[in-house]
N, C-alpha and C. Protein backbone atom coordinates (compact mmCIF):
# COMPACT_ATOMS: atom_id res chain seq x y z
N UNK A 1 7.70 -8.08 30.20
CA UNK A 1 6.36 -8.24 30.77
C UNK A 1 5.35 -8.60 29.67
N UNK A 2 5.42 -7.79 28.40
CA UNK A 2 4.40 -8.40 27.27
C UNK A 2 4.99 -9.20 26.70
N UNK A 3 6.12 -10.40 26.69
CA UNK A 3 6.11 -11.74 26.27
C UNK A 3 5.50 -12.85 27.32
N UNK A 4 5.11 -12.39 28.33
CA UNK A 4 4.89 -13.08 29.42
C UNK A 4 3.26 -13.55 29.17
N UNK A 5 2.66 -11.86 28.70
CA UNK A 5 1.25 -12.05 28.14
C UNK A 5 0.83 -12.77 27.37
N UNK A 6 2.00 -13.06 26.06
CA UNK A 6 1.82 -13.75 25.01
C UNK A 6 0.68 -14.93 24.98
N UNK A 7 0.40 -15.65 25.77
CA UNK A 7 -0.23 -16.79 26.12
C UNK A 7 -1.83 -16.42 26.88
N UNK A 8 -1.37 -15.00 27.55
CA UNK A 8 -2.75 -15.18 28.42
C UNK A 8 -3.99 -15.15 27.33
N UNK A 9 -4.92 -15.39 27.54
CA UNK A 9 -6.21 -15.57 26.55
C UNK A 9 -7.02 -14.57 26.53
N UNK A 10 -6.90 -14.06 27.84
CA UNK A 10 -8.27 -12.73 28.37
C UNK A 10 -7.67 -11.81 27.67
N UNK A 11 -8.25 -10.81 27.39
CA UNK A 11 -8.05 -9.49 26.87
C UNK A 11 -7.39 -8.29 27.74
N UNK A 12 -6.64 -7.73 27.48
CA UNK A 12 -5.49 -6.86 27.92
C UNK A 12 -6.37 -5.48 27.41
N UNK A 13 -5.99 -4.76 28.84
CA UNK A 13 -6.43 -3.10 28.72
C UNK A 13 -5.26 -2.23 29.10
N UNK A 14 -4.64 -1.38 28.66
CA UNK A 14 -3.68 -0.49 28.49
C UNK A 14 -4.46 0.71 28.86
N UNK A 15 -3.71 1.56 29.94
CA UNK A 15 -3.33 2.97 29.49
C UNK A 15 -2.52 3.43 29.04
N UNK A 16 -2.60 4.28 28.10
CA UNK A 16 -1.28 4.97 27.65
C UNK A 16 -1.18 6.42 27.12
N UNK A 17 -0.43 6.92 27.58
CA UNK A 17 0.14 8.61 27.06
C UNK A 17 0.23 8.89 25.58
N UNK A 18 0.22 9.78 24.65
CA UNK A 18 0.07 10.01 23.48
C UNK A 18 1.61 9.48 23.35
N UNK A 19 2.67 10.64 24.02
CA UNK A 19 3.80 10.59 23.24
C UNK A 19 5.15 9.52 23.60
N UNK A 20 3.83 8.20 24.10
CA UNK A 20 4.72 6.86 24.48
C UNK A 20 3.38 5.53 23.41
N UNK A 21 2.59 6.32 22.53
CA UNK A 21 1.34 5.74 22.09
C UNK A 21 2.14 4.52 20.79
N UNK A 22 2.85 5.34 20.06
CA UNK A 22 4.12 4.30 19.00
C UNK A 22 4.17 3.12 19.21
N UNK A 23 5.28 3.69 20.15
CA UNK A 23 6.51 2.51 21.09
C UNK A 23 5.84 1.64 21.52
N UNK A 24 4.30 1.57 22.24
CA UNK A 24 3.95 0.59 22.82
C UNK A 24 3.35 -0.06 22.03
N UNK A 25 2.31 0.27 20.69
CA UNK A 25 1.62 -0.20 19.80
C UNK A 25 2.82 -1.35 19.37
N UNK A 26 4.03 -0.47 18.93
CA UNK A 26 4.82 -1.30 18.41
C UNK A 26 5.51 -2.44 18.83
N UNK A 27 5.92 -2.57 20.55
CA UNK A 27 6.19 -3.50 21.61
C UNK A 27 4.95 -4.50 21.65
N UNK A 28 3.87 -4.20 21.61
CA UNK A 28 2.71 -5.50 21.53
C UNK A 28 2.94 -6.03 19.93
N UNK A 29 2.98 -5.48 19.39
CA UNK A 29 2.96 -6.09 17.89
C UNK A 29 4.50 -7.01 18.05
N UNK A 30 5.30 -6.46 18.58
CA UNK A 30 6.80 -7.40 18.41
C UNK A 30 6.48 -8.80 19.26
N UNK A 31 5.86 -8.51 20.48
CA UNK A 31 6.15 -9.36 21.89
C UNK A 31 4.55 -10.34 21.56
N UNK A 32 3.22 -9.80 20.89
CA UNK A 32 2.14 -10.58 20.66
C UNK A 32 1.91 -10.78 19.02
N UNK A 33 2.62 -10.28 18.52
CA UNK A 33 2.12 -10.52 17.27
C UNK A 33 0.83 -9.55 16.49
N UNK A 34 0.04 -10.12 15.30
CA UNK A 34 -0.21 -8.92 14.83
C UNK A 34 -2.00 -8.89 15.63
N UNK A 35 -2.59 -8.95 16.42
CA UNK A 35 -3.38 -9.55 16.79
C UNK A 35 -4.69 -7.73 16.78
N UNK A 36 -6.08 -8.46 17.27
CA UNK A 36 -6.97 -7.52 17.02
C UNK A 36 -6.86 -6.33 17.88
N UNK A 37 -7.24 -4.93 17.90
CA UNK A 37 -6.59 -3.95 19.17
C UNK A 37 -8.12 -2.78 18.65
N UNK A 38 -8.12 -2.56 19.82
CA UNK A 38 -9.26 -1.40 19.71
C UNK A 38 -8.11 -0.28 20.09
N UNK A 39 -8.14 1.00 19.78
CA UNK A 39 -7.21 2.14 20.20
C UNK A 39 -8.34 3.15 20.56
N UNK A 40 -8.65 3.61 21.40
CA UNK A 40 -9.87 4.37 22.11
C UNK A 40 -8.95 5.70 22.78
N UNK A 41 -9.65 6.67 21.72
CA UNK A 41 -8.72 8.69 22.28
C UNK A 41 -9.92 8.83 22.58
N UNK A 42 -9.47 9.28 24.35
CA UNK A 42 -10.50 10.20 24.98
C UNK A 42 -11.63 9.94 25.13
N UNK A 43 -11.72 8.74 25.78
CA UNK A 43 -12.79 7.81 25.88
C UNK A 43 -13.69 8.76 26.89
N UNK A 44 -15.10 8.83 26.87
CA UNK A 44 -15.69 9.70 27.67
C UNK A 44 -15.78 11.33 27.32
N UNK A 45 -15.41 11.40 26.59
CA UNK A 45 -15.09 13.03 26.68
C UNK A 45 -15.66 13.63 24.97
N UNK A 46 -15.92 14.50 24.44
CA UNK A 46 -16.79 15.40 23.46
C UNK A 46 -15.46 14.61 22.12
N UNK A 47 -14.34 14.48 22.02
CA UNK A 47 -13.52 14.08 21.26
C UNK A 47 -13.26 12.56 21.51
N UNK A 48 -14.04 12.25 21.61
CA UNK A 48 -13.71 10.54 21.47
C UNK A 48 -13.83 9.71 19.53
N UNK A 49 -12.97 8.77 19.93
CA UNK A 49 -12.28 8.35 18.95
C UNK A 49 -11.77 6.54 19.38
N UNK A 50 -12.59 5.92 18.26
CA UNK A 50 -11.92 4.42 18.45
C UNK A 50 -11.42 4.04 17.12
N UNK A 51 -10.27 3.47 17.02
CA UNK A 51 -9.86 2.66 16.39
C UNK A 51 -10.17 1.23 16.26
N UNK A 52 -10.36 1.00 15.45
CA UNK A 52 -10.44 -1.01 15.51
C UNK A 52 -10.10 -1.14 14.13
N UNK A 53 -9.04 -2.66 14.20
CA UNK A 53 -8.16 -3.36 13.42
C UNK A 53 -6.84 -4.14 14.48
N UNK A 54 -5.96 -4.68 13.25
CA UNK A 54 -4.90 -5.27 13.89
C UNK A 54 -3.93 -4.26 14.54
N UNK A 55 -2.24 -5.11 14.85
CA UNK A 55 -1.91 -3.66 15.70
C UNK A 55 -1.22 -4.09 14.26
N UNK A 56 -0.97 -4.11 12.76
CA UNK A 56 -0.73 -3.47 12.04
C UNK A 56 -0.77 -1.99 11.69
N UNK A 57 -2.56 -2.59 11.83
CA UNK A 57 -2.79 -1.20 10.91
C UNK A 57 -3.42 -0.01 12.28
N UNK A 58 -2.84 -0.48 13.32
CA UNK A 58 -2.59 0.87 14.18
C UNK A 58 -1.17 1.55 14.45
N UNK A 59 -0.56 0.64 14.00
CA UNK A 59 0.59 1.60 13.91
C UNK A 59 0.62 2.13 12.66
N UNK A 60 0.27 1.75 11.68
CA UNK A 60 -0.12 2.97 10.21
C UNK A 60 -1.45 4.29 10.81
N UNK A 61 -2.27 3.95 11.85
CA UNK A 61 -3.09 4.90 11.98
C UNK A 61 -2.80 6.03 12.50
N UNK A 62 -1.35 5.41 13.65
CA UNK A 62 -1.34 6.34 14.41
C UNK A 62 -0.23 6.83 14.17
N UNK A 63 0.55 6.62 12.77
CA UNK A 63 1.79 7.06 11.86
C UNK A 63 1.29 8.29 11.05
N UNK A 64 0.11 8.00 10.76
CA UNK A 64 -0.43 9.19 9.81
C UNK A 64 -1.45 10.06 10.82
N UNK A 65 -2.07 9.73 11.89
CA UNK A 65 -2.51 10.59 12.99
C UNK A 65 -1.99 10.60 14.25
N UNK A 66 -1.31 11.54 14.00
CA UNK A 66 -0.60 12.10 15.19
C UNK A 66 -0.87 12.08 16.72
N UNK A 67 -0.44 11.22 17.95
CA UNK A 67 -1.34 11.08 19.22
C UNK A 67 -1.50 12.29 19.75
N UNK A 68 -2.85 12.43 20.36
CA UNK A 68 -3.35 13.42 21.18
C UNK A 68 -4.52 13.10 21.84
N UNK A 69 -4.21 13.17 23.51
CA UNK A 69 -4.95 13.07 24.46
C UNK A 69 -4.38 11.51 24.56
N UNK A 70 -5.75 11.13 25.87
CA UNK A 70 -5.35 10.23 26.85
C UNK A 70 -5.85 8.75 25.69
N UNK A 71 -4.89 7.59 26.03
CA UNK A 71 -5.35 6.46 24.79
C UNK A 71 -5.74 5.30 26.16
N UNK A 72 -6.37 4.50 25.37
CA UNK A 72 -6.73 2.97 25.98
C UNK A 72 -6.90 2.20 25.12
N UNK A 73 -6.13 1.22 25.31
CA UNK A 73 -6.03 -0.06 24.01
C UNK A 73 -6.30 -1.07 24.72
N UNK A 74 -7.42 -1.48 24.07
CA UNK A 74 -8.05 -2.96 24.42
C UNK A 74 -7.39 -4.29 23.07
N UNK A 75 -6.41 -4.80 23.66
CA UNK A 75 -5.83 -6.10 22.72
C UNK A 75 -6.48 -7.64 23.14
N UNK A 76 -6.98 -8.50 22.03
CA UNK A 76 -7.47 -9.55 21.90
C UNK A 76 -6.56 -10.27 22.63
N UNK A 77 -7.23 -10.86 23.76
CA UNK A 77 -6.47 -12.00 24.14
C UNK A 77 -6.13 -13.39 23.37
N UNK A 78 -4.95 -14.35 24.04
CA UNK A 78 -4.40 -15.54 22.71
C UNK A 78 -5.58 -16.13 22.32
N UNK A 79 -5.72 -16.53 21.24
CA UNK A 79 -6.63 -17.63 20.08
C UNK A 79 -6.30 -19.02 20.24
N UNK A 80 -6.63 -19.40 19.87
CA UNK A 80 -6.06 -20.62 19.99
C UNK A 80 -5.54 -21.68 18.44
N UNK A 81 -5.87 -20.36 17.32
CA UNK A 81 -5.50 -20.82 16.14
C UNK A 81 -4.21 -19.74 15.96
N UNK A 82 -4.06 -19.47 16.81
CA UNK A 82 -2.83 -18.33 16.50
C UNK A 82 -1.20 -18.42 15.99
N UNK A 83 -1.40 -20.12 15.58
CA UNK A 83 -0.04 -20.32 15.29
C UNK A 83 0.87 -20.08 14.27
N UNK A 84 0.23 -18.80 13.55
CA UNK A 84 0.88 -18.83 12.38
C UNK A 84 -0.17 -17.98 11.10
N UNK A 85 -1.25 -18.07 11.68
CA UNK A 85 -2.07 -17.02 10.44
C UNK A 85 -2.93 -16.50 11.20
N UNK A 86 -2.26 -15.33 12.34
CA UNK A 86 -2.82 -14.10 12.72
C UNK A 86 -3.88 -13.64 11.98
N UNK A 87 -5.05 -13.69 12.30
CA UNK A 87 -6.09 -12.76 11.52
C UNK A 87 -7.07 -13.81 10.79
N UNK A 88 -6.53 -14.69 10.32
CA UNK A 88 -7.38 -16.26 9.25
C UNK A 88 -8.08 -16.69 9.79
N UNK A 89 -8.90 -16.61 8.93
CA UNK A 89 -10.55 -17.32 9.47
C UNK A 89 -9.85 -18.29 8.53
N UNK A 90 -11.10 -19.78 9.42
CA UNK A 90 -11.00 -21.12 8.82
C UNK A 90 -11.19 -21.00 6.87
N UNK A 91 -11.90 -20.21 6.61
CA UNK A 91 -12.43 -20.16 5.20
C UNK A 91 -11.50 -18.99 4.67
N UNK A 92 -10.52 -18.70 4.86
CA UNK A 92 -10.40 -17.28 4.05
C UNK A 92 -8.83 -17.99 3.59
N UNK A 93 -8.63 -19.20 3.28
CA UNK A 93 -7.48 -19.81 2.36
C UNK A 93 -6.01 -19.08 3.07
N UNK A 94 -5.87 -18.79 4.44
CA UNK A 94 -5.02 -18.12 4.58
C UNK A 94 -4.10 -19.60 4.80
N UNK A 95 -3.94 -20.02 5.15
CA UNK A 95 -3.32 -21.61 5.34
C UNK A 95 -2.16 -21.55 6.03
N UNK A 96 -1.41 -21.81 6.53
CA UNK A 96 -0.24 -21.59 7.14
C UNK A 96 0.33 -20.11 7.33
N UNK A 97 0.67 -19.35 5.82
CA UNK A 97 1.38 -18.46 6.25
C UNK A 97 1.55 -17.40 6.84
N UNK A 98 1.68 -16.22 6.42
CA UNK A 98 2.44 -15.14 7.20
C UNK A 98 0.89 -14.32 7.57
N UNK A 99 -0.09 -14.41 7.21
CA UNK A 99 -1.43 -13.66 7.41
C UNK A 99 -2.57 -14.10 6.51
N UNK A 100 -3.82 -13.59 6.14
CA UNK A 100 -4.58 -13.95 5.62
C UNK A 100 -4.83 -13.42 4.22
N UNK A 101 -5.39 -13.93 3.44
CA UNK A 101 -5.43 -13.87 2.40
C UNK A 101 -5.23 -12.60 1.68
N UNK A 102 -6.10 -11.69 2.27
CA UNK A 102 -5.93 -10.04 2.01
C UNK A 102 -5.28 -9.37 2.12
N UNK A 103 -4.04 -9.74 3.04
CA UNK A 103 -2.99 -9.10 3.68
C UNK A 103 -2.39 -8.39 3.06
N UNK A 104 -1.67 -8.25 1.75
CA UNK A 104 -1.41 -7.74 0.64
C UNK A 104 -1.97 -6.91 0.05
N UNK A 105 -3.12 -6.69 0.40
CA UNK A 105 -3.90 -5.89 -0.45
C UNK A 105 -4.27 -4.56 0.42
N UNK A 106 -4.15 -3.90 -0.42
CA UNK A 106 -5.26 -2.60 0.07
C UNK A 106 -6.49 -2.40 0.65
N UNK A 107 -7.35 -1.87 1.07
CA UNK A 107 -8.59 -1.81 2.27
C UNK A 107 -9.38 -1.22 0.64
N UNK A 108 -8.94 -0.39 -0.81
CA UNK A 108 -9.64 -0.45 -1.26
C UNK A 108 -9.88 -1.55 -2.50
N UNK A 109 -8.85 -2.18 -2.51
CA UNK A 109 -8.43 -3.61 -3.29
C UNK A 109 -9.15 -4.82 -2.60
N UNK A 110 -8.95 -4.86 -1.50
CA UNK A 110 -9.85 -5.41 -0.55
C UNK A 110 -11.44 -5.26 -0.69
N UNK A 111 -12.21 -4.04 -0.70
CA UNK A 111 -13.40 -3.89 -1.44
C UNK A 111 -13.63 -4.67 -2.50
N UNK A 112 -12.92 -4.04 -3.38
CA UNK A 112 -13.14 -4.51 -4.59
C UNK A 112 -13.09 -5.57 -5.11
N UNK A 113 -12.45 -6.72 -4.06
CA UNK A 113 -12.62 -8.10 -4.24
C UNK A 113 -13.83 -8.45 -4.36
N UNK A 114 -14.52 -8.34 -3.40
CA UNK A 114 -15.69 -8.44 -3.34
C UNK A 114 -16.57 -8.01 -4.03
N UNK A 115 -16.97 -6.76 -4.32
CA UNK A 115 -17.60 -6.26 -5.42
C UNK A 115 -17.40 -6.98 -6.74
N UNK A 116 -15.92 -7.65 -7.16
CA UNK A 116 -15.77 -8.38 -8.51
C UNK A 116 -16.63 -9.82 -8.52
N UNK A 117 -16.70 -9.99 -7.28
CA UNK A 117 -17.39 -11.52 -7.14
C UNK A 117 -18.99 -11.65 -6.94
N UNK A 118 -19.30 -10.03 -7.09
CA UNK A 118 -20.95 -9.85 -7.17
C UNK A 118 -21.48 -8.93 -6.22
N UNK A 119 -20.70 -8.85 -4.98
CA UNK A 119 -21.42 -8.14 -3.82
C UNK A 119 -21.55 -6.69 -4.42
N UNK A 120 -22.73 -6.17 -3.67
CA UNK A 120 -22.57 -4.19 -3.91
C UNK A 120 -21.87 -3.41 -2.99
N UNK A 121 -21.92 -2.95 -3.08
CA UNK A 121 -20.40 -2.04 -2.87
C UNK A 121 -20.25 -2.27 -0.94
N UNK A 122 -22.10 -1.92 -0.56
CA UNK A 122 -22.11 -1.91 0.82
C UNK A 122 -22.19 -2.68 1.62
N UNK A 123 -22.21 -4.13 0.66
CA UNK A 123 -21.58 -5.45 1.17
C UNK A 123 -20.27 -5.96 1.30
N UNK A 124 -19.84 -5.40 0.13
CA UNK A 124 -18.44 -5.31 0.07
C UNK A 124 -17.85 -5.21 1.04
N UNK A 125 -18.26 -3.56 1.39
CA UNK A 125 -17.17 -3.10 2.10
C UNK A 125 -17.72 -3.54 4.15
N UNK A 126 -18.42 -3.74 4.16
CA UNK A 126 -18.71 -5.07 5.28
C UNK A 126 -17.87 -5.77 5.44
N UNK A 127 -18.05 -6.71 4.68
CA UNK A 127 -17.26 -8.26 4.17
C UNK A 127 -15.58 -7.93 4.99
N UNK A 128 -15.54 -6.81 3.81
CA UNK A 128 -14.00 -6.22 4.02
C UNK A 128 -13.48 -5.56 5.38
N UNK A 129 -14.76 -5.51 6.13
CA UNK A 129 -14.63 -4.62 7.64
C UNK A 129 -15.07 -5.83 8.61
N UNK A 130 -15.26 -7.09 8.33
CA UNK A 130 -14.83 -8.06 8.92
C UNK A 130 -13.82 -8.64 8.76
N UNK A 131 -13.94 -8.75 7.89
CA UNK A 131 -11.94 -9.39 7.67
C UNK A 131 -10.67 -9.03 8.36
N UNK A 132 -11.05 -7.70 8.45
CA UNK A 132 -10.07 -7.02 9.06
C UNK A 132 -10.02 -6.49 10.41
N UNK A 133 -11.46 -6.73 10.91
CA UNK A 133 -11.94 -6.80 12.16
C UNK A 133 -11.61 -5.02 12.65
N UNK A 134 -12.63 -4.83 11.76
CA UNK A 134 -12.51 -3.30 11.97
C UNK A 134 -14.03 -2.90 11.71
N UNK A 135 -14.65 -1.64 11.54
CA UNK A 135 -16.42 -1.13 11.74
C UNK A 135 -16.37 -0.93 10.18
N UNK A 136 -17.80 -0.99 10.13
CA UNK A 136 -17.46 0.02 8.65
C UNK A 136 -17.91 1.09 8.50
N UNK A 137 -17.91 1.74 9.53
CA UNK A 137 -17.73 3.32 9.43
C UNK A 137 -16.12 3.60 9.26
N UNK A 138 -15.24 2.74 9.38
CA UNK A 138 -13.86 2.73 9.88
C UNK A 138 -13.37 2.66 8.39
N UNK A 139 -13.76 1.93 7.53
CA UNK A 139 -13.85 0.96 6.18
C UNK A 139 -14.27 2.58 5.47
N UNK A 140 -15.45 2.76 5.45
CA UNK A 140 -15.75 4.19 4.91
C UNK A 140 -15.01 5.32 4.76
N UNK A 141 -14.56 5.44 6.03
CA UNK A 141 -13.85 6.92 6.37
C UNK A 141 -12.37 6.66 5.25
N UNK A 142 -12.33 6.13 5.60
CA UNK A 142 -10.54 5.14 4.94
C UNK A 142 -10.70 5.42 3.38
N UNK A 143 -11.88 5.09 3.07
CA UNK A 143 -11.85 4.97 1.88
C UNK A 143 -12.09 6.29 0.80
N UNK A 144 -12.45 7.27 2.06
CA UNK A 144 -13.35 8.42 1.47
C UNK A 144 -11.55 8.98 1.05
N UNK A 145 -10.95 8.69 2.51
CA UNK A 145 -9.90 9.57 2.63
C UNK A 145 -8.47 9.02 1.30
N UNK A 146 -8.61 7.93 1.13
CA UNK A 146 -8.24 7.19 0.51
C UNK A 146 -8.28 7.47 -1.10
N UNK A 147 -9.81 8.21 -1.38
CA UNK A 147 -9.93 9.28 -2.49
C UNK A 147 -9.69 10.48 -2.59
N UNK A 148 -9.69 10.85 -1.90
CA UNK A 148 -9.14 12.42 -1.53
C UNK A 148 -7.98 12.76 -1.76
N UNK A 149 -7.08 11.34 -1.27
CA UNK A 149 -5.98 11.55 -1.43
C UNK A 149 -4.88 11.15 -2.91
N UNK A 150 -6.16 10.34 -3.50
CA UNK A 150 -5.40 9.68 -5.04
C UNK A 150 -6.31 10.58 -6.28
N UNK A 151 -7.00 11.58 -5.72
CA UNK A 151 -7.81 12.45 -6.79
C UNK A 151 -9.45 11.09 -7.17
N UNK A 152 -10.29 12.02 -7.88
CA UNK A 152 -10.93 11.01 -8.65
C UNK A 152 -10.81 10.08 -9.36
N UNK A 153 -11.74 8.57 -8.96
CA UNK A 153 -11.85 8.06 -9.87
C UNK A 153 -12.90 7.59 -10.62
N UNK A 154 -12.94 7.36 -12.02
CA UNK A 154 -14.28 6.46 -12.40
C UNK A 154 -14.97 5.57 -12.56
């Protein structure tokens, strides 16, 4: 049924159960590719929670946070540049291959691109929370946690 979608253009809304939340992230990523996905816990309710990025980096989100409660995933319908550099903007040198330029890199390597080329930090990390088509409160949190978890640096 989701290779069938592959093509439709409109945007796809999912319900889904926590402890089937994986499997399906991971079935759109096989059957659509790596494309943009909002992941929304408990939409309406005192614990709400959105995700936004590719379904890459929701299946890393939801690898390191464990599902709980009711999910709804809103996935980008087809592009029409989608043949081959998922995620590439016309300008971001992604050119044919496997993703866009950043792809390789880290969300805080990714910053720091930017910051090397002049921006301040809170442009940066913008820049970097478009690219990846994610908030940058999303970009923030990541990054805080991201230190927390590698100790200080200077």
């Amino acid at each position: 049924a989701l290779k069938r979608l592959r093509e439709a253009e409109e945007t796809l809304v999912i319900y889904e159960a926590p402890h089937r939340l994986a499997a399906t992230l991971g079935a759109l990523r096989d059957a659509l590719g790596n494309r943009r996905i909002a992941v929304a816990r408990e939409l309406t309710k005192i614990h709400e929670e959105v995700f936004r990025g590719r379904l890459d980096d929701a299946l890393a989100h939801v690898a390191a946070h464990p599902p709980r409660g009711e999910y709804v995933l809103v996935v980008e319908g087809r592009r029409g540049e989608e043949d081959g550099a998922a995620g590439a903007r016309p300008d971001d040198g992604a050119g044919g291959g496997s993703g866009a330029w950043w792809s390789a890199l880290s969300l805080a390597e990714h910053v720091r691109h930017y910051e090397e080329e002049g921006l301040p930090r809170k442009a940066a990390m913008k820049r970097a929370a478009e690219d990846r088509g994610l908030s940058r409160r999303d970009v923030y949190q990541a990054l805080l946690r991201e230190g927390k978890e590698n100790g200080p640096s200077g």
